[in-house]
N, C-alpha and C. Protein backbone atom coordinates (compact mmCIF):
# COMPACT_ATOMS: atom_id res chain seq x y z
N UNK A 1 89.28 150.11 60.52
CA UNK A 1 88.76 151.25 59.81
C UNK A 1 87.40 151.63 60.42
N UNK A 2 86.91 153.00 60.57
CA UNK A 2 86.09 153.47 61.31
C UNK A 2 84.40 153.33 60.41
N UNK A 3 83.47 153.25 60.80
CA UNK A 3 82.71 152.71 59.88
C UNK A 3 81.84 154.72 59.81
N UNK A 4 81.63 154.65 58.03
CA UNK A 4 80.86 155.75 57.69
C UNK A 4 79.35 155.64 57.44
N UNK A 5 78.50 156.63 57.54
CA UNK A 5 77.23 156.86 57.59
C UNK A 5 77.43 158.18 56.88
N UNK A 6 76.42 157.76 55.45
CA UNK A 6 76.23 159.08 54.80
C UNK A 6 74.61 158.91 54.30
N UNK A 7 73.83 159.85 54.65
CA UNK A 7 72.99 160.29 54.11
C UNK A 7 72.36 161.03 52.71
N UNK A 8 71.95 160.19 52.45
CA UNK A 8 71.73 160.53 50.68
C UNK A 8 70.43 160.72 49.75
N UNK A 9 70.11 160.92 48.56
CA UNK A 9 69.17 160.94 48.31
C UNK A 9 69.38 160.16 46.79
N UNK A 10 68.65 159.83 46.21
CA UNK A 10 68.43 158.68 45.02
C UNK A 10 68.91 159.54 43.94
N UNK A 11 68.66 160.60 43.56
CA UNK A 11 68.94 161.17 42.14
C UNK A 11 69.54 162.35 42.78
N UNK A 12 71.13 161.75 43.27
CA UNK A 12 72.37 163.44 43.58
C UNK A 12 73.77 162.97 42.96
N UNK A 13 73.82 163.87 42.26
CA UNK A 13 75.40 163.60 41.94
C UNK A 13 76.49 163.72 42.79
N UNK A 14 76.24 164.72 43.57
CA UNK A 14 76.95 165.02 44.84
C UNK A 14 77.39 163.45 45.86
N UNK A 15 76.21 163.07 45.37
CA UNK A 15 75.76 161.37 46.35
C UNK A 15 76.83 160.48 45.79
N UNK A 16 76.36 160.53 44.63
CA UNK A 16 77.35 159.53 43.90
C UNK A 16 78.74 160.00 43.94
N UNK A 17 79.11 160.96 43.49
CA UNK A 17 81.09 161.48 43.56
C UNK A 17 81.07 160.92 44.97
N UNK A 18 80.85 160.84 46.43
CA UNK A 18 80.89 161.33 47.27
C UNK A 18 81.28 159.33 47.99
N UNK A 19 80.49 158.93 47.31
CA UNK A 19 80.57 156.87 47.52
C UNK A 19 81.09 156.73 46.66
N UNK A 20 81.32 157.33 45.59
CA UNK A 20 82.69 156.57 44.61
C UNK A 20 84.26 156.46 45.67
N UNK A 21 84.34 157.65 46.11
CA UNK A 21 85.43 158.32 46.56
C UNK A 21 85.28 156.75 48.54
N UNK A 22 84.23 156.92 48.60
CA UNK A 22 84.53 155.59 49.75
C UNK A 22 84.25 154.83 49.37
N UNK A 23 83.56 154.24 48.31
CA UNK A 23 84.00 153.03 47.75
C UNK A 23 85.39 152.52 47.49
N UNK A 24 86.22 153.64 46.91
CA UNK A 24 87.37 153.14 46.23
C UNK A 24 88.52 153.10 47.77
N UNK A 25 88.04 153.91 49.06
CA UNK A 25 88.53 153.60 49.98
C UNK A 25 88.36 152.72 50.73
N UNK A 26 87.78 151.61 50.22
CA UNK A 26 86.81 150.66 50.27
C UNK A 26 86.24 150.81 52.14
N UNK A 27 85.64 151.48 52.24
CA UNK A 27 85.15 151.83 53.78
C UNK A 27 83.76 151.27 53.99
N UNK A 28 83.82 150.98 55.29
CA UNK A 28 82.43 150.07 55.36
C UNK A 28 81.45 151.46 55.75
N UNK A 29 80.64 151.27 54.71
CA UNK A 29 79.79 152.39 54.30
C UNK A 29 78.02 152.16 54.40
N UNK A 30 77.53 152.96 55.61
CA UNK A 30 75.99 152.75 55.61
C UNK A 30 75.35 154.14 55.29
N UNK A 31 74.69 153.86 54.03
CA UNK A 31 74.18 154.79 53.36
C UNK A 31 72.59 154.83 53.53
N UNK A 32 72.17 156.06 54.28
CA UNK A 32 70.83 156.02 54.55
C UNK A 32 69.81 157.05 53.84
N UNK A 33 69.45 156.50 53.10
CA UNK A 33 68.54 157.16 51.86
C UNK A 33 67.14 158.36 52.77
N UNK A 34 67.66 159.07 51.98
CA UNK A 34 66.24 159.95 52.61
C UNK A 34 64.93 159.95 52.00
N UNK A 35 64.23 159.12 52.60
CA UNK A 35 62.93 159.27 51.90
C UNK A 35 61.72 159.32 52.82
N UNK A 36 62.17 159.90 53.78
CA UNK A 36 60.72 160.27 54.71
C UNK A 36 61.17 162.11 55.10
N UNK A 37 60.09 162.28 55.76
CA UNK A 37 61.07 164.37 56.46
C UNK A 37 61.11 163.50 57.56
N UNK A 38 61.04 162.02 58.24
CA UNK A 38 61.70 161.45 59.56
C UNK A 38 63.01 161.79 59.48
N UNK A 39 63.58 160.90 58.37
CA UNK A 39 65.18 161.13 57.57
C UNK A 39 65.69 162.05 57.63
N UNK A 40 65.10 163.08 56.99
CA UNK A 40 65.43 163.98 56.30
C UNK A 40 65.77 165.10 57.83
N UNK A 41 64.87 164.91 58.92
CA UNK A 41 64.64 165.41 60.24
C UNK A 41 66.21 165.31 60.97
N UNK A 42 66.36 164.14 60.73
CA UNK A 42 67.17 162.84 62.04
C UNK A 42 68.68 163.90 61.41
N UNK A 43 68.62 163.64 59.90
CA UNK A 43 70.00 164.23 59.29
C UNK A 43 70.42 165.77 59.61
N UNK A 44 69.39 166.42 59.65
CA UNK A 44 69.49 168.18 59.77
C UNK A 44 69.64 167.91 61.30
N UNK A 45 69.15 167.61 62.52
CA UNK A 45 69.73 167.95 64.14
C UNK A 45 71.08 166.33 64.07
N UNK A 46 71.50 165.79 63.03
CA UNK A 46 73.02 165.39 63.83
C UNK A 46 73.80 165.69 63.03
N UNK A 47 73.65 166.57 61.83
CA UNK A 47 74.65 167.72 60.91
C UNK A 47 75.10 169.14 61.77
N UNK A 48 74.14 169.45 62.24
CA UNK A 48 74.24 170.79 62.94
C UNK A 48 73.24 171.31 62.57
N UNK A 49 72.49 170.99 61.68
CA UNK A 49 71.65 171.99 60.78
C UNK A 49 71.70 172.36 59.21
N UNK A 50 73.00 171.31 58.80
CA UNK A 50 72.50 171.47 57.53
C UNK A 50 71.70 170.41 56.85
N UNK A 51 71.19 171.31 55.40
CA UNK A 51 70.01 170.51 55.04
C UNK A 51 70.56 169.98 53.42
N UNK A 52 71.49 170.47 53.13
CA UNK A 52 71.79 169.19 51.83
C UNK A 52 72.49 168.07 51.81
N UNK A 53 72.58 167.47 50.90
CA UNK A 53 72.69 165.98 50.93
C UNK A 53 74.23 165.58 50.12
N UNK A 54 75.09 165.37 49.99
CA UNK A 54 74.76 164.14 51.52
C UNK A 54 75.53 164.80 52.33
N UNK A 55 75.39 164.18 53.34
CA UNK A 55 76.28 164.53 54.79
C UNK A 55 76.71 163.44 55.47
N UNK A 56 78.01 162.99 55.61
CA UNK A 56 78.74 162.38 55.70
C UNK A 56 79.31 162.34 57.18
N UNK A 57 79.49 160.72 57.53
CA UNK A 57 80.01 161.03 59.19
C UNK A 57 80.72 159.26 59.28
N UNK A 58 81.83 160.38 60.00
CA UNK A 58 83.17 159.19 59.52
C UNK A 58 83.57 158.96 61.38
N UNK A 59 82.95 157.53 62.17
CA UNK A 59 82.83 157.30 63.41
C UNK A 59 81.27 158.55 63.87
N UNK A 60 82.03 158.82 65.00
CA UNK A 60 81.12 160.18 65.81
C UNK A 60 81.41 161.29 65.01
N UNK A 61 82.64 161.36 63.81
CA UNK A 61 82.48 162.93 63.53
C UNK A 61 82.16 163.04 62.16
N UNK A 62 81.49 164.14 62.35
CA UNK A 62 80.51 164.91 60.99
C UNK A 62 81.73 165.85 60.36
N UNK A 63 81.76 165.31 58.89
CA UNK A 63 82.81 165.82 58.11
C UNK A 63 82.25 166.76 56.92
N UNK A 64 81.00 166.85 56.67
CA UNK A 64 80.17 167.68 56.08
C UNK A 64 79.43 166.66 55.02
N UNK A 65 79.92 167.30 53.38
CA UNK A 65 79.45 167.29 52.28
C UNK A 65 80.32 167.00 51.50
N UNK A 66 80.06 166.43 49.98
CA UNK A 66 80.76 166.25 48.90
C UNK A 66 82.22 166.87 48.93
N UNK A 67 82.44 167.98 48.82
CA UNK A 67 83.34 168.98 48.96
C UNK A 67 83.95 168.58 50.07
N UNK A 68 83.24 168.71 51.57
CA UNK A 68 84.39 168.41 52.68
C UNK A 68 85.37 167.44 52.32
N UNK A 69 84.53 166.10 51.62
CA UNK A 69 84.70 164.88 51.77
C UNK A 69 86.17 164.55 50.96
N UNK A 70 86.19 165.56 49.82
CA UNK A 70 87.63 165.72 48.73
C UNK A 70 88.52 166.46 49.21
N UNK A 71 88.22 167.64 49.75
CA UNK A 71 88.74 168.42 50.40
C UNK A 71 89.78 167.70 51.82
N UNK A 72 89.53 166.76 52.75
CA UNK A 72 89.74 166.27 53.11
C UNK A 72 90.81 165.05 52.57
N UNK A 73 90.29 164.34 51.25
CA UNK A 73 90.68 163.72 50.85
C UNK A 73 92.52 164.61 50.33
N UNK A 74 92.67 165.42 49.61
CA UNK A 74 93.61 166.49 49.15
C UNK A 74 94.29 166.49 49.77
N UNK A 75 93.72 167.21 50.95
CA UNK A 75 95.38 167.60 52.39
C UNK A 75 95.72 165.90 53.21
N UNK A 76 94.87 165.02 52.85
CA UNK A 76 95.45 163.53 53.48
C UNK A 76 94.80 163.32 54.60
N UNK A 77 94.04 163.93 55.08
CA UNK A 77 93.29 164.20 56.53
C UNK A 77 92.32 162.80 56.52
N UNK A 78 91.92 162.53 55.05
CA UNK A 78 90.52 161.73 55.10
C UNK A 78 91.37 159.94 55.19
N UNK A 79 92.29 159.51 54.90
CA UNK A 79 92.69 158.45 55.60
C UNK A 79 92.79 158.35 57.37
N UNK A 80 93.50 159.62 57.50
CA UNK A 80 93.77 159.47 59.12
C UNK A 80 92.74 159.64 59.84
N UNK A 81 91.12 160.12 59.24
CA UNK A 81 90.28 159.88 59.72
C UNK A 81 89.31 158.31 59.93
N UNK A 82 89.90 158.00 58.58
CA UNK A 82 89.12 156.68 58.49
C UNK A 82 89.49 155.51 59.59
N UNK A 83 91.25 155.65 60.22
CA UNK A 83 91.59 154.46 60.85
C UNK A 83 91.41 154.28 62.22
């Protein structure tokens, strides 16, 4: 299974739906809290440019946000990404 990196912030709901949903896929999950504009920097140039939270990246590819992340999940896409 491909290991995820999501970027987050302490008080998002978005954050939380978003690691429930890879938790329960039980995916090895490194969650990097934003609490500097270093963070917050590093996340906006390897998103493309976006700036809300979280943003999610499953191997090398950037799958977006909360929404991508279900959205994905729906059409079945988000297993065949994970393996």
């Amino acid at each position: 299974m491909k290991n995820v990196i999501m970027y987050s912030k302490e008080v998002c709901p978005y954050c939380v739906k978003a690691k429930f949903l890879l938790q329960r896929k039980k995916v090895n999950l490194t969650e990097i809290k934003i609490v500097s504009d270093q963070l917050r920097e590093e996340m906006i140039l390897k998103s493309g440019g976006r700036m809300t939270v979280p943003q999610i990246f499953i191997g090398d590819k950037h799958v977006g946000g909360c929404d991508d992340l279900y959205a994905l999940e729906a059409s079945g896409e988000l297993d065949k990404l994970l393996q």
